[in-house]
Protein backbone atom coordinates (compact mmCIF):
# COMPACT_ATOMS: atom_id res chain seq x y z
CA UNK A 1 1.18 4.00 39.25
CA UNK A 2 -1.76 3.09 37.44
CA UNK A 3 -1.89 -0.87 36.46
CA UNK A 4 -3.14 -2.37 32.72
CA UNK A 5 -6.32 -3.83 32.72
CA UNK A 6 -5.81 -7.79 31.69
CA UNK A 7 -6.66 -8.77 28.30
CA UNK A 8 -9.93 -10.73 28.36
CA UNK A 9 -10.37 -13.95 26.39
CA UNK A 10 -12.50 -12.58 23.96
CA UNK A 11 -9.72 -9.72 23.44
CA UNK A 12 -6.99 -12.31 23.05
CA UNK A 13 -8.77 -14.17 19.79
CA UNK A 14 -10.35 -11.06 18.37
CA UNK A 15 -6.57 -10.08 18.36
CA UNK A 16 -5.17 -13.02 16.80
CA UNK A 17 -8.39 -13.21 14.19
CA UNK A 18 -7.31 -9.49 13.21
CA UNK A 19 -3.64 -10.21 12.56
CA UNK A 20 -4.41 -13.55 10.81
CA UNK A 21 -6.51 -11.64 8.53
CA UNK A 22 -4.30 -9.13 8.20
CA UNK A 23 -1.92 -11.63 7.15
CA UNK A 24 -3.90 -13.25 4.67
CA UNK A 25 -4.08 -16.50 7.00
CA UNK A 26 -8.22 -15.83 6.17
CA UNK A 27 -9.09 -15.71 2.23
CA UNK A 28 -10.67 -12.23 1.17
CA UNK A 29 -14.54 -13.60 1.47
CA UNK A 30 -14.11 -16.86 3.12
CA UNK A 31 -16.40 -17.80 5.53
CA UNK A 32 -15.59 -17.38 9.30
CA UNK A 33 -17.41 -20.75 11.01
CA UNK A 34 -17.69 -20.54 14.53
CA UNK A 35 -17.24 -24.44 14.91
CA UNK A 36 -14.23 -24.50 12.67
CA UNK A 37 -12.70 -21.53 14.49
CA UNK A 38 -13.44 -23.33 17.81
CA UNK A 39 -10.97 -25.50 16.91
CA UNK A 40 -8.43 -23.29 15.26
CA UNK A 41 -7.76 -21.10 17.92
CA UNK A 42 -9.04 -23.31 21.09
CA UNK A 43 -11.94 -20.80 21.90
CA UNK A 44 -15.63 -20.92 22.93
CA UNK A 45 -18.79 -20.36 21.03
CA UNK A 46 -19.47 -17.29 23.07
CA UNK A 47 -15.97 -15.87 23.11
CA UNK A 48 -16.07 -16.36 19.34
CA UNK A 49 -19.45 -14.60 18.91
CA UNK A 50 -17.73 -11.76 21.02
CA UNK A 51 -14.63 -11.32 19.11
CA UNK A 52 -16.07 -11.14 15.74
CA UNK A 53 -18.23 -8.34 15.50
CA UNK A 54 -15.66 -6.02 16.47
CA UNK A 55 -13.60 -7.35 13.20
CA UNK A 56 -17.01 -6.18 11.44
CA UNK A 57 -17.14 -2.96 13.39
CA UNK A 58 -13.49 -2.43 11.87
CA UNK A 59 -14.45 -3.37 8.19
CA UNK A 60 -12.38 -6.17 8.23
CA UNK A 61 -15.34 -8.83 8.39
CA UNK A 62 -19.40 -8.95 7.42
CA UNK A 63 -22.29 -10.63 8.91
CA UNK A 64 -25.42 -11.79 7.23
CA UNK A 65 -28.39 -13.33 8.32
CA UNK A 66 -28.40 -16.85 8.04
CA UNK A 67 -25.31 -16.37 6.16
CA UNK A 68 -23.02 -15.44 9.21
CA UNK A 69 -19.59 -13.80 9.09
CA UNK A 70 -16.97 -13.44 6.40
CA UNK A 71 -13.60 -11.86 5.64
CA UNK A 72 -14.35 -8.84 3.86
CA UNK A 73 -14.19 -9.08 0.14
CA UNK A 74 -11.51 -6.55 -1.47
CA UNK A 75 -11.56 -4.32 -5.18
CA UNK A 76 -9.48 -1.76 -6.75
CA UNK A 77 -13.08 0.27 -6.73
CA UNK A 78 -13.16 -0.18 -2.91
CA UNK A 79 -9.69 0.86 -2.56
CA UNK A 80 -10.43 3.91 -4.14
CA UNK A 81 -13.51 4.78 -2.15
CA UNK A 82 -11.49 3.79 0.93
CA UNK A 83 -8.62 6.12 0.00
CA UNK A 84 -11.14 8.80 -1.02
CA UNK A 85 -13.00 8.84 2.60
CA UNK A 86 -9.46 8.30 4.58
CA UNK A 87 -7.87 11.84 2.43
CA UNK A 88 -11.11 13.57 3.60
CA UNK A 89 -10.91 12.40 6.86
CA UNK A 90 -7.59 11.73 8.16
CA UNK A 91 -6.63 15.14 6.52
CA UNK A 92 -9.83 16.78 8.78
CA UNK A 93 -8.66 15.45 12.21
CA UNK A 94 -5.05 15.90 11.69
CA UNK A 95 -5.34 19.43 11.37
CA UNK A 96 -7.30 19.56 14.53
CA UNK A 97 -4.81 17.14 16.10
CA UNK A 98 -2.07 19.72 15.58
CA UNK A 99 -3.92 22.31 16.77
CA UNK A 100 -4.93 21.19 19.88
CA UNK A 101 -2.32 18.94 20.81
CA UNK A 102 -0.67 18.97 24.12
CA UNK A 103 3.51 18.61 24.91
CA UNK A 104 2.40 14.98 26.05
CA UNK A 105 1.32 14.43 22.55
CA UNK A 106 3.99 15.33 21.05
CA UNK A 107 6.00 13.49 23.20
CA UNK A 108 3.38 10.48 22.30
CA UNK A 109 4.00 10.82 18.54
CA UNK A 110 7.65 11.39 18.81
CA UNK A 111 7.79 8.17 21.06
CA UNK A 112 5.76 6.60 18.65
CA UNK A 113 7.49 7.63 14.97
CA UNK A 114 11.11 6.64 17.27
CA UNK A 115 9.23 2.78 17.42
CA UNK A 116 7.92 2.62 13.82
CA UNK A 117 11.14 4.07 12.58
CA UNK A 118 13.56 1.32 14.67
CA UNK A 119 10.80 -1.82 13.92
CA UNK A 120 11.89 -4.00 10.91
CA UNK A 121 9.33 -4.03 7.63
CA UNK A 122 9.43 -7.87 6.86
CA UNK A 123 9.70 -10.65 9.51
CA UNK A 124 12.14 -13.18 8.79
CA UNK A 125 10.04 -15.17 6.57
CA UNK A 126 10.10 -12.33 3.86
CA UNK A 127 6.04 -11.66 4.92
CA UNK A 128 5.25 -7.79 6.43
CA UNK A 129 5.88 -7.77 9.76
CA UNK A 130 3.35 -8.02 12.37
CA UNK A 131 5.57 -5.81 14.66
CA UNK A 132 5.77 -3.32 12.32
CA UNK A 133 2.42 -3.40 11.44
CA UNK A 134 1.42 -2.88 15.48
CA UNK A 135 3.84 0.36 15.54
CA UNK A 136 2.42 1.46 12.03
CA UNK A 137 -0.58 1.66 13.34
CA UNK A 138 -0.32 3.09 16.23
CA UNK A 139 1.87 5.89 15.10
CA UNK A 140 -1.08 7.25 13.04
CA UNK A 141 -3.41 6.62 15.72
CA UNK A 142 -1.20 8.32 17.90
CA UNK A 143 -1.09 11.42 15.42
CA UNK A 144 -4.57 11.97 15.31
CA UNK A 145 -5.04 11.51 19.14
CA UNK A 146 -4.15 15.28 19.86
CA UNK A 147 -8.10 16.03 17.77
CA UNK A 148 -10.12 16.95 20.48
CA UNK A 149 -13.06 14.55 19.15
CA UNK A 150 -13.20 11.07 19.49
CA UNK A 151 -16.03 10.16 17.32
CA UNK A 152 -13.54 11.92 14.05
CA UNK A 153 -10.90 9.69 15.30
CA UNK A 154 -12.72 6.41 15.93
CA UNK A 155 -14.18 6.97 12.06
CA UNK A 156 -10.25 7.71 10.59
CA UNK A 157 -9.03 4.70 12.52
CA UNK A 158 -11.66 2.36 11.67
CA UNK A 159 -11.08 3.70 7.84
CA UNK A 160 -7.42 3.12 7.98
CA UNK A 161 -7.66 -0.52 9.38
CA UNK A 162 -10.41 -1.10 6.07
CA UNK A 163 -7.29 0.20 4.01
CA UNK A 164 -5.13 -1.47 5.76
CA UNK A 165 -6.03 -5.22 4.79
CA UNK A 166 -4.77 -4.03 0.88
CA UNK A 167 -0.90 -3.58 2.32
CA UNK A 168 -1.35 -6.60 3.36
CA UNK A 169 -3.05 -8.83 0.69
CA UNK A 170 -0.91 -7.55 -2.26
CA UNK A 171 1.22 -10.20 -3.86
CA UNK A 172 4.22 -8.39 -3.71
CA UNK A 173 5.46 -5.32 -1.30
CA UNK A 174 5.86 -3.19 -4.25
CA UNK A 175 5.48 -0.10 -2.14
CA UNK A 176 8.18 -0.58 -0.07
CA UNK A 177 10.53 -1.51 -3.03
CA UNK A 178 9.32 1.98 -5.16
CA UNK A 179 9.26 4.57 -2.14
CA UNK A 180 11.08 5.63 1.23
CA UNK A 181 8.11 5.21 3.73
CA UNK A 182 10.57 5.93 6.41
CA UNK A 183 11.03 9.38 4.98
CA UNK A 184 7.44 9.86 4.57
CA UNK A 185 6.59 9.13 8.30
CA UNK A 186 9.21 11.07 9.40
CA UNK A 187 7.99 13.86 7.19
CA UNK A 188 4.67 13.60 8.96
CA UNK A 189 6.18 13.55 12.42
CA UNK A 190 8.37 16.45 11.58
CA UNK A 191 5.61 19.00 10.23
CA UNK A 192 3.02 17.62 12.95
CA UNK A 193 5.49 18.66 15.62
CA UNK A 194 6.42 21.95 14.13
CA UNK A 195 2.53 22.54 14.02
CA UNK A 196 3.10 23.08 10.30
CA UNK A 197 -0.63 22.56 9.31
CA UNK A 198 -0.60 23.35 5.67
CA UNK A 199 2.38 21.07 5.33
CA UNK A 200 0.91 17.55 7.78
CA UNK A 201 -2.07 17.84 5.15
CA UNK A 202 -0.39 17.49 2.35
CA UNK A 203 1.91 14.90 3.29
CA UNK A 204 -0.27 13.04 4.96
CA UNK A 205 -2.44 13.13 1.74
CA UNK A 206 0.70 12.16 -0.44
CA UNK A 207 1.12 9.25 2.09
CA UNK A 208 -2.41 7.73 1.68
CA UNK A 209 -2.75 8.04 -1.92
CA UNK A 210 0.67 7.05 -2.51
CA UNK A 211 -0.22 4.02 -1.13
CA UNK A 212 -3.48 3.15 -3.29
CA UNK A 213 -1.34 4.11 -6.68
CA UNK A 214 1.35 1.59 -5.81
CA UNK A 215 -0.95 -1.13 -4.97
CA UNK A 216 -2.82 -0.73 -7.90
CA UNK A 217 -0.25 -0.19 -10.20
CA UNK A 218 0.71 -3.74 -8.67
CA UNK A 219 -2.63 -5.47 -9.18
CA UNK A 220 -2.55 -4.57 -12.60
CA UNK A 221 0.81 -6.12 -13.18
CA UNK A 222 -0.48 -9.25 -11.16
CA UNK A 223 -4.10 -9.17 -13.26
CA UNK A 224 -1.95 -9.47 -16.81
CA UNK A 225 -0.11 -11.95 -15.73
CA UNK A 226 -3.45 -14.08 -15.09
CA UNK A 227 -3.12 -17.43 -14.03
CA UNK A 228 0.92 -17.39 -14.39
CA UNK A 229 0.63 -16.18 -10.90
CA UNK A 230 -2.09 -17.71 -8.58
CA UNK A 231 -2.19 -16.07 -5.36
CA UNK A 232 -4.75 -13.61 -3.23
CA UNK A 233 -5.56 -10.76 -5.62
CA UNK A 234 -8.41 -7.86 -5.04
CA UNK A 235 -10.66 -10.02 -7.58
CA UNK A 236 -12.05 -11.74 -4.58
């Protein structure tokens, strides 16, 4: 039986720097000090200055010269472009995923929609849930694992975890309150699995963009409002 490779140190806080960004625990832009992050999460200079240019690799952090590294801003124009490349791509791989994907992927995605599907959307404190997050994404990794290249799939992943940070910096969770994601994965799952390819395009498209309207539609509830409600918003 083959064993799992133990996490490294620098694994472990690039881990924890991606979910608290994810989580809004780092403000869109803010700067990410080495010394001050020494402290936060009890790491090394070094094992810092590994860990966070693989949050830049995954579009969730810059790096400057002399300027050094910062959560990635966020826009409704970004969003757009974001949702723009992830249709094109996502849509691209999928079909090849279906194509050529074995019974073990199948029995990957199945395994994996069964997770998302039994994995609560808010933790107990009302916020999204990291859990469900974790399963989120790896069902739609896990979808577009049967495409043959990794290069296509390394490019729709790293797009998807870009988008991703928008899910989780809205004010509210409007798109769970206006939609049945559940429904929509399973959807996904259903016509992946049948090798419908036609039909995992189109609601895999629906999926992304249903996203970006909802979360726009929010910010510009949020942006009227103004300064009645202070709080992270894409102006950032």
């Amino acid at each position: 039986m083959p064993t799992t490779r133990p996490m490294t140190r620098a694994e472990e806080i690039y881990k924890r720097l991606r979910a608290d960004i994810l989580n809004g625990r780092h403000e869109p832009g803010s700067r990410l000090r080495v010394e001050a992050l020494k402290d936060t999460y009890g790491a090394s200079s070094g094992v810092l200055r590994e860990a966070l240019p693989r949050l830049v690799g995954q579009g969730l952090a810059t790096f400057a010269p002399q300027q050094g590294f910062r959560v990635v801003t966020v826009s409704p124009e970004r969003l757009q472009e974001l949702t723009e490349a992830r249709v094109f791509i996502e849509t691209h791989v999928v079909q090849e995923s279906v194509a050529a994907g074995t019974i073990e992927w199948e029995s990957d995605l199945l395994a994996a929609h069964h997770h998302l599907a039994r994995t609560p959307y808010f933790s107990d404190d009302g916020a999204l849930s990291e859990r469900w997050l974790n399963a989120h994404a790896r069902f739609h990794r896990v979808l577009l694992e049967g495409c043959p290249n990794r290069q296509l799939r390394d490019i729709a992943t790293q797009l998807r975890d870009a988008a991703e940070i928008y899910r989780c910096w809205a004010r509210t969770p409007a798109e769970h309150s206006h939609r049945d994601v559940a429904a929509e994965h399973k959807m996904i799952c259903d016509r992946a699995i049948a090798r419908d390819v036609p039909g995992v395009v189109e609601a895999l498209s629906q999926h992304i963009n249903i996203t970006t309207q909802l979360l726009l539609n929010d910010y510009g509830r949020h942006k009227e409002k103004g300064k009645q409600d202070p709080g992270p918003s894409f102006d950032c």
